[in-house]
C-alpha atoms as a PDB file:
ATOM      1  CA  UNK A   1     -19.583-102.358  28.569  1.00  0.00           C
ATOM      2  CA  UNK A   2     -15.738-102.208  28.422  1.00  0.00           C
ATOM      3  CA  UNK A   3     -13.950 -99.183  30.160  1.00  0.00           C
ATOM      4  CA  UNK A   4     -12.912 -96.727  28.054  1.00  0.00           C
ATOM      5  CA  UNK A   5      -9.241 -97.225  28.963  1.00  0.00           C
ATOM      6  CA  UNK A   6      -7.117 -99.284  31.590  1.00  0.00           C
ATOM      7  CA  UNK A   7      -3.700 -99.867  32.548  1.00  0.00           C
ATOM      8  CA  UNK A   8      -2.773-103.084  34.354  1.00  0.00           C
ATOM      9  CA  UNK A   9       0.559-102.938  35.894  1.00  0.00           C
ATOM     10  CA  UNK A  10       1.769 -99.894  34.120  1.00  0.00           C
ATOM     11  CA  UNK A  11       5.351 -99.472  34.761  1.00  0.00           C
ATOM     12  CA  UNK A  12       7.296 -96.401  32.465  1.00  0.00           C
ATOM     13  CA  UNK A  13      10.675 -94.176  33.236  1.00  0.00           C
ATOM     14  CA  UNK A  14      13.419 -92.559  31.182  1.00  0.00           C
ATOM     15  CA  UNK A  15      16.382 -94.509  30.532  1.00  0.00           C
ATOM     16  CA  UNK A  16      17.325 -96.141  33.128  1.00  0.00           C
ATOM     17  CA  UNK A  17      15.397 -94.032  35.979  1.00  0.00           C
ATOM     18  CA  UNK A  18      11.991 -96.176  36.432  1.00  0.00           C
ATOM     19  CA  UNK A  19       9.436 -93.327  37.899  1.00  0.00           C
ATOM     20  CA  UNK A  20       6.113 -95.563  37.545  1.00  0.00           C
ATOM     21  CA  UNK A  21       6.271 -99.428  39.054  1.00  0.00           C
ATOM     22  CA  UNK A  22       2.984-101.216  38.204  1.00  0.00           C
ATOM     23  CA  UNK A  23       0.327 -98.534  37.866  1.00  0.00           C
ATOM     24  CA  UNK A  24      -3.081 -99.592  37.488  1.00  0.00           C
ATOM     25  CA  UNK A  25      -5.817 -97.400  36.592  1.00  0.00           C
ATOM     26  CA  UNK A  26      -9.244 -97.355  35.301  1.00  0.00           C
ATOM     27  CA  UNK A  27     -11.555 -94.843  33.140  1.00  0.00           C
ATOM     28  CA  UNK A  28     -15.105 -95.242  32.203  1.00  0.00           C
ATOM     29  CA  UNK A  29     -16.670 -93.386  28.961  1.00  0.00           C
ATOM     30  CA  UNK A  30     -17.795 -89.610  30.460  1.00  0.00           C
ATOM     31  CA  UNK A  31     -16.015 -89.934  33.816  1.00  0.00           C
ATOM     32  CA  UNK A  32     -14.139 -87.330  35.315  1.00  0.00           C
ATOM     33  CA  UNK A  33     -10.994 -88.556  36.869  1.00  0.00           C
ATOM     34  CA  UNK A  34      -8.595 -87.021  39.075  1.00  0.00           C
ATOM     35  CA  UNK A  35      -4.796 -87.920  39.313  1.00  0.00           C
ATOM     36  CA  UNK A  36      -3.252 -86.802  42.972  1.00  0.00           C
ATOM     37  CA  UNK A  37       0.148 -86.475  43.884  1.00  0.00           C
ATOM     38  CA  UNK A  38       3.355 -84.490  44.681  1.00  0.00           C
ATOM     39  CA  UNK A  39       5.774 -83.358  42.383  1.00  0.00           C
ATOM     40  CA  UNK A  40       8.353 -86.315  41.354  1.00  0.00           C
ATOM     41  CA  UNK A  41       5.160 -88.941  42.158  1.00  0.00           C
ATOM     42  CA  UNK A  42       5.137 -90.053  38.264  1.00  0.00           C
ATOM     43  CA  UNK A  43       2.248 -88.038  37.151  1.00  0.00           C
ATOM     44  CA  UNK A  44       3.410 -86.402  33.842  1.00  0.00           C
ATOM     45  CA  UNK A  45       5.058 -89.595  33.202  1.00  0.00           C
ATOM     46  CA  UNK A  46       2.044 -91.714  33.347  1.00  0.00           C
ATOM     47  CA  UNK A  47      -0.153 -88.984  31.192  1.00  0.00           C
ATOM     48  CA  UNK A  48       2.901 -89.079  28.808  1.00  0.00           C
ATOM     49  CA  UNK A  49       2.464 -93.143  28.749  1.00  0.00           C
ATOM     50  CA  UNK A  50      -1.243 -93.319  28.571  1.00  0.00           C
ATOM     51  CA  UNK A  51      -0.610 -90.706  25.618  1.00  0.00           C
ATOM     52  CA  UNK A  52       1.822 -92.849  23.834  1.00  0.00           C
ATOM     53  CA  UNK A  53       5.020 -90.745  23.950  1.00  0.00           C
ATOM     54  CA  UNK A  54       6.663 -93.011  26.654  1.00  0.00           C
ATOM     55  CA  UNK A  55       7.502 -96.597  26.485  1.00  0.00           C
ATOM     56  CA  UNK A  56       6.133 -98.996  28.514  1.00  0.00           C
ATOM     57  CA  UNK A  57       5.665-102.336  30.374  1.00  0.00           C
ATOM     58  CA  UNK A  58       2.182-103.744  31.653  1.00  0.00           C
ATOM     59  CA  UNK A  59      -0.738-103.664  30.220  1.00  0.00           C
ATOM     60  CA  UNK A  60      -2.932-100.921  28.467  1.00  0.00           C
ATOM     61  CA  UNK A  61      -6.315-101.144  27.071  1.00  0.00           C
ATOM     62  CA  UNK A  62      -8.773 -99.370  24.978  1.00  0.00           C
ATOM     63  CA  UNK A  63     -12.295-100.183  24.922  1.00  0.00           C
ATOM     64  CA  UNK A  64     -11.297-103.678  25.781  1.00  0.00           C
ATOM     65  CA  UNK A  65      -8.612-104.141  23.639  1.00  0.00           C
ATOM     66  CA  UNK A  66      -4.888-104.348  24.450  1.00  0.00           C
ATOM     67  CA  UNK A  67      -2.891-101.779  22.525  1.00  0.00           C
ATOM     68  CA  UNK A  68       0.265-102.670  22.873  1.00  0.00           C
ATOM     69  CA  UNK A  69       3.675-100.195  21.682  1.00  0.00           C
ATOM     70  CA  UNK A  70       1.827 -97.141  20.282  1.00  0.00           C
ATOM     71  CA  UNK A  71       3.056 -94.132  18.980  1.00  0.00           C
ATOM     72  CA  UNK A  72       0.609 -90.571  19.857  1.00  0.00           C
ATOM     73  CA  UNK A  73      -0.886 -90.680  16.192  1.00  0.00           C
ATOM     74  CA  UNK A  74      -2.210 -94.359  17.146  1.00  0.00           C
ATOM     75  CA  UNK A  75      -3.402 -93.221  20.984  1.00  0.00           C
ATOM     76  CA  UNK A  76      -5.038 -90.310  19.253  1.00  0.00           C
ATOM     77  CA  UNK A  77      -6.542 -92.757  16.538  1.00  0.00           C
ATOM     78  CA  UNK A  78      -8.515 -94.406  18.997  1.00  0.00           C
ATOM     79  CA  UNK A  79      -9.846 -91.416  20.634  1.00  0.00           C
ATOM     80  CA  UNK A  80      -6.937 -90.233  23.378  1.00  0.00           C
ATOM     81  CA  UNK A  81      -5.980 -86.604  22.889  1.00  0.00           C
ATOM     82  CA  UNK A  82      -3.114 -85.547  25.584  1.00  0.00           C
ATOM     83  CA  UNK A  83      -2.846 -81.699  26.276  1.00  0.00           C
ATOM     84  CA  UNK A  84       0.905 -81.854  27.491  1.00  0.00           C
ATOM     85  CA  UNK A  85       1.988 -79.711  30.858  1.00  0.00           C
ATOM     86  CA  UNK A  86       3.725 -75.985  28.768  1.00  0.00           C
ATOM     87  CA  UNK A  87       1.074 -75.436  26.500  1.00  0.00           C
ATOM     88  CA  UNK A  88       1.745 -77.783  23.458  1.00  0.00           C
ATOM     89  CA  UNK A  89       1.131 -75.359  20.975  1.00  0.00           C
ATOM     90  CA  UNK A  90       3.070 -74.894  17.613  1.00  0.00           C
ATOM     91  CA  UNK A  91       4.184 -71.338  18.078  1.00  0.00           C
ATOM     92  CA  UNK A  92       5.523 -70.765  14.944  1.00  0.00           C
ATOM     93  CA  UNK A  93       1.956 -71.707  13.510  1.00  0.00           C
ATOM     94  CA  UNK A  94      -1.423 -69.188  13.381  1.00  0.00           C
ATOM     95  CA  UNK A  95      -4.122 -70.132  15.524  1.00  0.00           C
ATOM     96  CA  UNK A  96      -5.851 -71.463  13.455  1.00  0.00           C
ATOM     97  CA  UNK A  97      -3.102 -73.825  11.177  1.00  0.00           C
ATOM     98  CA  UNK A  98      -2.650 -74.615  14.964  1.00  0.00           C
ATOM     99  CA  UNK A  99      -6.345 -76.127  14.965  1.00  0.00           C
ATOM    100  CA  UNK A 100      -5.617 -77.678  12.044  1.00  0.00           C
ATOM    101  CA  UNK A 101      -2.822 -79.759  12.982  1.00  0.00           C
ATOM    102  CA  UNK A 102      -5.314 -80.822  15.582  1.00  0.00           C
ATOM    103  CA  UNK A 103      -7.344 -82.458  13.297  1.00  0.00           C
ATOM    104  CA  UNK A 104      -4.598 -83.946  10.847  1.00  0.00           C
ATOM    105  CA  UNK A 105      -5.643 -87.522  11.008  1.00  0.00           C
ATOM    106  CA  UNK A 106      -9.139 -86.355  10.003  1.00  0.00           C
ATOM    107  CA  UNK A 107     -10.838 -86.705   6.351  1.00  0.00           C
ATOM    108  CA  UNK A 108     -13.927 -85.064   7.167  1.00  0.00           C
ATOM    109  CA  UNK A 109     -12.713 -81.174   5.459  1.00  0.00           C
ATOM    110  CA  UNK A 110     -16.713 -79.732   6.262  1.00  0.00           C
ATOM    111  CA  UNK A 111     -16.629 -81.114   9.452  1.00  0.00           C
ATOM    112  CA  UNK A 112     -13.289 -79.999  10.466  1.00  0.00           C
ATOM    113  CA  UNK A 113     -14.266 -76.610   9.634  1.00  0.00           C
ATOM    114  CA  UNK A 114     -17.088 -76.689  12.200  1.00  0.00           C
ATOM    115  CA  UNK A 115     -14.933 -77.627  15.049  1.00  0.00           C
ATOM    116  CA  UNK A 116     -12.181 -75.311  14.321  1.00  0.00           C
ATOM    117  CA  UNK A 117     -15.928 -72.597  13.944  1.00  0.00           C
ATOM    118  CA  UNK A 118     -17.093 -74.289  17.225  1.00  0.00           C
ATOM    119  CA  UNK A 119     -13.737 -73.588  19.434  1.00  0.00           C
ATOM    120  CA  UNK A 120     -13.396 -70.308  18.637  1.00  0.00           C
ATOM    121  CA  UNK A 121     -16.818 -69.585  19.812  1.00  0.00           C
ATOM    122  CA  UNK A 122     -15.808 -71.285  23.159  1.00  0.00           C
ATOM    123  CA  UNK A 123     -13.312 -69.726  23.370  1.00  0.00           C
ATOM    124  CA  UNK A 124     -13.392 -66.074  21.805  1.00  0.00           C
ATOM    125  CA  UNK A 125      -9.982 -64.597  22.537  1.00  0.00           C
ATOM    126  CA  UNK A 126      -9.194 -67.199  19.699  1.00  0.00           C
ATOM    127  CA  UNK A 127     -10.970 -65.818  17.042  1.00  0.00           C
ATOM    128  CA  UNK A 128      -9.975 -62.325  17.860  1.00  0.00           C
ATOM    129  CA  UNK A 129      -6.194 -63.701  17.031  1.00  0.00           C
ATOM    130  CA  UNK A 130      -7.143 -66.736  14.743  1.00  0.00           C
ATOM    131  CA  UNK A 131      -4.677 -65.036  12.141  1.00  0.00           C
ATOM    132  CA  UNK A 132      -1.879 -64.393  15.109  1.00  0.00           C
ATOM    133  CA  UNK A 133       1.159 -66.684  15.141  1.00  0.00           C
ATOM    134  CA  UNK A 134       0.732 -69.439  18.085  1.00  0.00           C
ATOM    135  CA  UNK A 135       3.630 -67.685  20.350  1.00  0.00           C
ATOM    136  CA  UNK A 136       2.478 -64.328  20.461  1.00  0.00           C
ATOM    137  CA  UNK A 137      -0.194 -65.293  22.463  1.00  0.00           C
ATOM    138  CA  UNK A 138      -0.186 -64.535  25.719  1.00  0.00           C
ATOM    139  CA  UNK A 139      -0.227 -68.429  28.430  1.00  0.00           C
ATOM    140  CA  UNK A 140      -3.853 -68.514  28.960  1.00  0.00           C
ATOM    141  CA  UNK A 141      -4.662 -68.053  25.615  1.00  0.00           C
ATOM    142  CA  UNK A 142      -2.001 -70.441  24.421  1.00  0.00           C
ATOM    143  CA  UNK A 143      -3.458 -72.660  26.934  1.00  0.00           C
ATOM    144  CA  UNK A 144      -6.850 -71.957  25.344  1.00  0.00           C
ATOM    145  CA  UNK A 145      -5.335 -72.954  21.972  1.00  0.00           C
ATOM    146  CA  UNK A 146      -3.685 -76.388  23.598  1.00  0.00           C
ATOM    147  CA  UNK A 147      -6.780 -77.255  24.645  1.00  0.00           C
ATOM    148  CA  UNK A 148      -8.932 -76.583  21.352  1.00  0.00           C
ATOM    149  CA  UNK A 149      -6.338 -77.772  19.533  1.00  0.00           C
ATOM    150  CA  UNK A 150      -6.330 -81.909  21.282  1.00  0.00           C
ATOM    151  CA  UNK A 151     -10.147 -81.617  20.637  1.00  0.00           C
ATOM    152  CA  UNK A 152     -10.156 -81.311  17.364  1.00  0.00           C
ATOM    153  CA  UNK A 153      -9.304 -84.962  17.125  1.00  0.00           C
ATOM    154  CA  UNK A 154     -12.658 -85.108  18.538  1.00  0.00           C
ATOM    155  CA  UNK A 155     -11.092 -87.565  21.167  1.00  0.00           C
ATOM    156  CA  UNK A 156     -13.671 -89.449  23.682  1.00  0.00           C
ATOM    157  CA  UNK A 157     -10.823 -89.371  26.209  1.00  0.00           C
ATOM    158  CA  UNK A 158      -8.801 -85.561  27.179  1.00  0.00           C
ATOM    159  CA  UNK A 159      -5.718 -85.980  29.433  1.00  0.00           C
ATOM    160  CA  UNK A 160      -5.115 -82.656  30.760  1.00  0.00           C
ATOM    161  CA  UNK A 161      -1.550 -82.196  32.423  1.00  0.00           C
ATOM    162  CA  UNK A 162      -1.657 -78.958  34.814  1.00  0.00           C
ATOM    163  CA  UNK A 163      -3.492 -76.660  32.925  1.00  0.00           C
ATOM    164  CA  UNK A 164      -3.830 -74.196  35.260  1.00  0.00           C
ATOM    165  CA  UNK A 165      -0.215 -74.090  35.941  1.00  0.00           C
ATOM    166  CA  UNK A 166       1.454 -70.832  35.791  1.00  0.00           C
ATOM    167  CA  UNK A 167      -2.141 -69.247  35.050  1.00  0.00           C
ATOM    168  CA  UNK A 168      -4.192 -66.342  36.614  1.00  0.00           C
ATOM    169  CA  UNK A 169      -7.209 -67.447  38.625  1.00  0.00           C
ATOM    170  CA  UNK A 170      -9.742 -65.894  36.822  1.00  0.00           C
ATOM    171  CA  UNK A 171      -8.265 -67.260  33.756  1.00  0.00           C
ATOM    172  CA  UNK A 172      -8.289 -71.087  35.358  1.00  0.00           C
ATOM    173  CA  UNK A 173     -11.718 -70.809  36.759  1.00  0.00           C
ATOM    174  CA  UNK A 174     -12.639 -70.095  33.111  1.00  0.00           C
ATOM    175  CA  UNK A 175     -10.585 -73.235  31.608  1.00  0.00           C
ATOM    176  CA  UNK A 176     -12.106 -75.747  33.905  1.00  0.00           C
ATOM    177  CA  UNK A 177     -15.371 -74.134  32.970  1.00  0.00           C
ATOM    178  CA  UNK A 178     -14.904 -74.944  29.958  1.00  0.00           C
ATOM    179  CA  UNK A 179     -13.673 -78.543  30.045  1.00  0.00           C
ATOM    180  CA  UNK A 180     -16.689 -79.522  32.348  1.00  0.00           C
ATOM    181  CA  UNK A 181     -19.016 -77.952  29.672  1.00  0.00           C
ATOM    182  CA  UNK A 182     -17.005 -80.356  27.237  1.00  0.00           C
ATOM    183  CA  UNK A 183     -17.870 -83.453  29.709  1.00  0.00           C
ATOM    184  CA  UNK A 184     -21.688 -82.802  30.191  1.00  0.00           C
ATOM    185  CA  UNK A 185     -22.365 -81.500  26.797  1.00  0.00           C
ATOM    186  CA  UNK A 186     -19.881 -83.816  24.482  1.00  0.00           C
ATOM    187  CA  UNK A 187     -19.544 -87.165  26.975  1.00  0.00           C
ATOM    188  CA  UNK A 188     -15.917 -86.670  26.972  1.00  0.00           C
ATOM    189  CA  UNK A 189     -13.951 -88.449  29.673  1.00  0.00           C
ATOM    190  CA  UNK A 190     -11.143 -86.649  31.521  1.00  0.00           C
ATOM    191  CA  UNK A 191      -8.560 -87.095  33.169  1.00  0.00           C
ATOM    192  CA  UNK A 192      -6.800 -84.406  35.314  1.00  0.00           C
ATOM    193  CA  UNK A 193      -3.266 -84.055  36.782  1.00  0.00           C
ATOM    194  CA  UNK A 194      -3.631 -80.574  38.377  1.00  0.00           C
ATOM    195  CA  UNK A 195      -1.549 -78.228  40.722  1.00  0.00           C
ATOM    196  CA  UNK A 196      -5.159 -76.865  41.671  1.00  0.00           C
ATOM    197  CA  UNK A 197      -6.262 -79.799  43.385  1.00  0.00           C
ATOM    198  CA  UNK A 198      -9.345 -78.424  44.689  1.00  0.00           C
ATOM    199  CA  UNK A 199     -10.504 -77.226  41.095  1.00  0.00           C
ATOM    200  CA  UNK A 200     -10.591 -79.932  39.819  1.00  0.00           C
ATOM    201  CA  UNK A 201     -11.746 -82.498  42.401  1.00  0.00           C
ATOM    202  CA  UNK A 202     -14.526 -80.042  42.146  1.00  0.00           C
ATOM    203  CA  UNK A 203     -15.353 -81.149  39.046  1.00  0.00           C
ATOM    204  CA  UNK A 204     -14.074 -85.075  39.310  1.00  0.00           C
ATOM    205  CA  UNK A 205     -15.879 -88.143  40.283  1.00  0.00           C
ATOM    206  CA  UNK A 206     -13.139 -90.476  41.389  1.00  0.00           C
ATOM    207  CA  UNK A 207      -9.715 -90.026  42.243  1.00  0.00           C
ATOM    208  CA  UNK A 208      -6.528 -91.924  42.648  1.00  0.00           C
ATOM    209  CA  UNK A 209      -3.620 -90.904  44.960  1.00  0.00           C
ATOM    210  CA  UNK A 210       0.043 -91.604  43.213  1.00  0.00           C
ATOM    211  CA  UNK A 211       3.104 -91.406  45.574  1.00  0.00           C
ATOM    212  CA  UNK A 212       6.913 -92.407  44.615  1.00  0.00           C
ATOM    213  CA  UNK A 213       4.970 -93.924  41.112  1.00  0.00           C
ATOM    214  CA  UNK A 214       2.639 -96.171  42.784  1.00  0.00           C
ATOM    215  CA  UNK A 215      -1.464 -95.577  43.379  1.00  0.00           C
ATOM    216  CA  UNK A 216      -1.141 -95.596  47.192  1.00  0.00           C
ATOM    217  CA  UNK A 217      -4.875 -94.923  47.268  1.00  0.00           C
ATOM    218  CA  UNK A 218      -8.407 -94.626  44.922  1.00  0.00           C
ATOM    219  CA  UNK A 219     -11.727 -94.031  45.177  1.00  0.00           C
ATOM    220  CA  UNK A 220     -14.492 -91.641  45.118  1.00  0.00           C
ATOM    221  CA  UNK A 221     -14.300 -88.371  45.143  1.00  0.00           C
ATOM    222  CA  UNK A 222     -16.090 -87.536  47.756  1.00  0.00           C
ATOM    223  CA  UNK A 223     -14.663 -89.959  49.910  1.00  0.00           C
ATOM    224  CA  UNK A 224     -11.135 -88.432  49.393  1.00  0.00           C
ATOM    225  CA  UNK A 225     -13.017 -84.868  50.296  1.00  0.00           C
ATOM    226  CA  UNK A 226     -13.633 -85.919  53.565  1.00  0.00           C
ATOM    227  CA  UNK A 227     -10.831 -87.044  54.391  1.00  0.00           C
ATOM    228  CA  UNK A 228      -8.699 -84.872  56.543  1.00  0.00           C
ATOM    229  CA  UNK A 229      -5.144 -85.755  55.890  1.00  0.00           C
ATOM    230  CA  UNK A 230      -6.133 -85.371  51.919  1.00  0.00           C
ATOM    231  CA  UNK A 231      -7.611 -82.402  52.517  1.00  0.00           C
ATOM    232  CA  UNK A 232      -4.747 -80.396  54.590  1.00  0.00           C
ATOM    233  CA  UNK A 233      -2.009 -81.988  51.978  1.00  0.00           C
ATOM    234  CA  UNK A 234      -3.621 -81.518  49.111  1.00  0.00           C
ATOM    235  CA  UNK A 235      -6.514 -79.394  48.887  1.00  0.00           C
ATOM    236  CA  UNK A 236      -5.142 -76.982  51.407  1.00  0.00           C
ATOM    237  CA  UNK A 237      -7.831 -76.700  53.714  1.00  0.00           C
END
């Protein structure tokens, strides 16, 4: 069986500013992946590039199959659904035209209809404001609504860039809740850039360390839990 996606070599920047130099990474259908590094290491940048909003040079593959120059419509096509670092919501859109955007690629009206019916049970603060305009809603719920919103695509691949950030804890806890229930229940892979390192190697299976745009180390994620410089950097403990 082919991975669900790879990069060989990825290398992506703005302009003239190169932040990633020859990236490779590797994600199997239903794994949980996590994505370690400072701030400046290239992280954003290489969800943005997986994603399809950045240009790039190496190699990326889907199920097998290089992809080439793609644009986010394409990435999303073939099941990669990016929930952007800020939210990502429209906030001049309801909640639920919000959803809908989500899904805009889709043909399947009935079955669109039971997602958008499905997320709001998940997440309930939703339906209370389904009718609300996107940026009235307060950041966890508009983080709620980012997240609801990139599955709607029904993608077999969520990139998740710092969810948590600028979040309560109680509110995080709940949001990574969530997106586990998504992986065991659904089979959808993840993968997880996230301030809360600890929350979400709780929740990840293998792990690769980017410094200065470069994987500087990979593996398991147990392995990396064990380890006590990786643990006082970046777990905090």
């Amino acid at each position: 069986m082919s991975a669900l996606l790879e990069a060989r070599g990825l290398s992506a920047g703005y302009g003239q500013a190169h932040v990633l130099h020859g990236v490779d990474l590797t994600i199997e259908p239903g794994q949980v992946v996590v994505v370690l590094g400072a701030n400046g290491a290239g992280k954003t940048t290489l969800m943005r590039s997986l994603a399809g909003l950045l240009p790039y040079d190496g190699e990326l593959r889907v199920d097998g199959e290089t992809v080439g120059a793609v644009r986010p419509d394409q990435m999303v096509a073939r099941g990669v659904s990016l929930v952007p670092q800020g939210r990502g919501t429209l906030t001049a859109l309801s909640v639920t035209d919000n959803l809908r955007t989500g899904a805009v690629g889709r043909r399947d009206a009935s079955g669109v209809q039971e997602d958008i019916d499905r997320w709001f049970t998940t997440f309930p603060r939703l339906a209370e404001r389904r009718h609300q305009v996107a940026g009235t809603l307060s950041g966890g719920e508009q983080q709620m609504l980012a997240i609801a919103r990139a599955l709607m695509s029904r993608p077999r691949l969520l990139l998740c860039d710092e969810i948590s950030l600028g979040l309560a804890p109680v509110i995080v806890q709940g949001l990574f809740e969530t997106i586990r229930g998504i992986n065991e229940e659904m089979g959808t892979a993840l993968l997880l850039v996230e301030q809360n390192a600890a929350l979400a190697m709780g929740i990840a299976s293998y792990v690769y360390l980017l410094e200065v745009g470069r994987v500087v180390q990979s593996g398991a994620a147990e392995s990396f839990a064990q380890s006590d410089s990786i643990r006082r950097v970046y777990l905090g403990y």
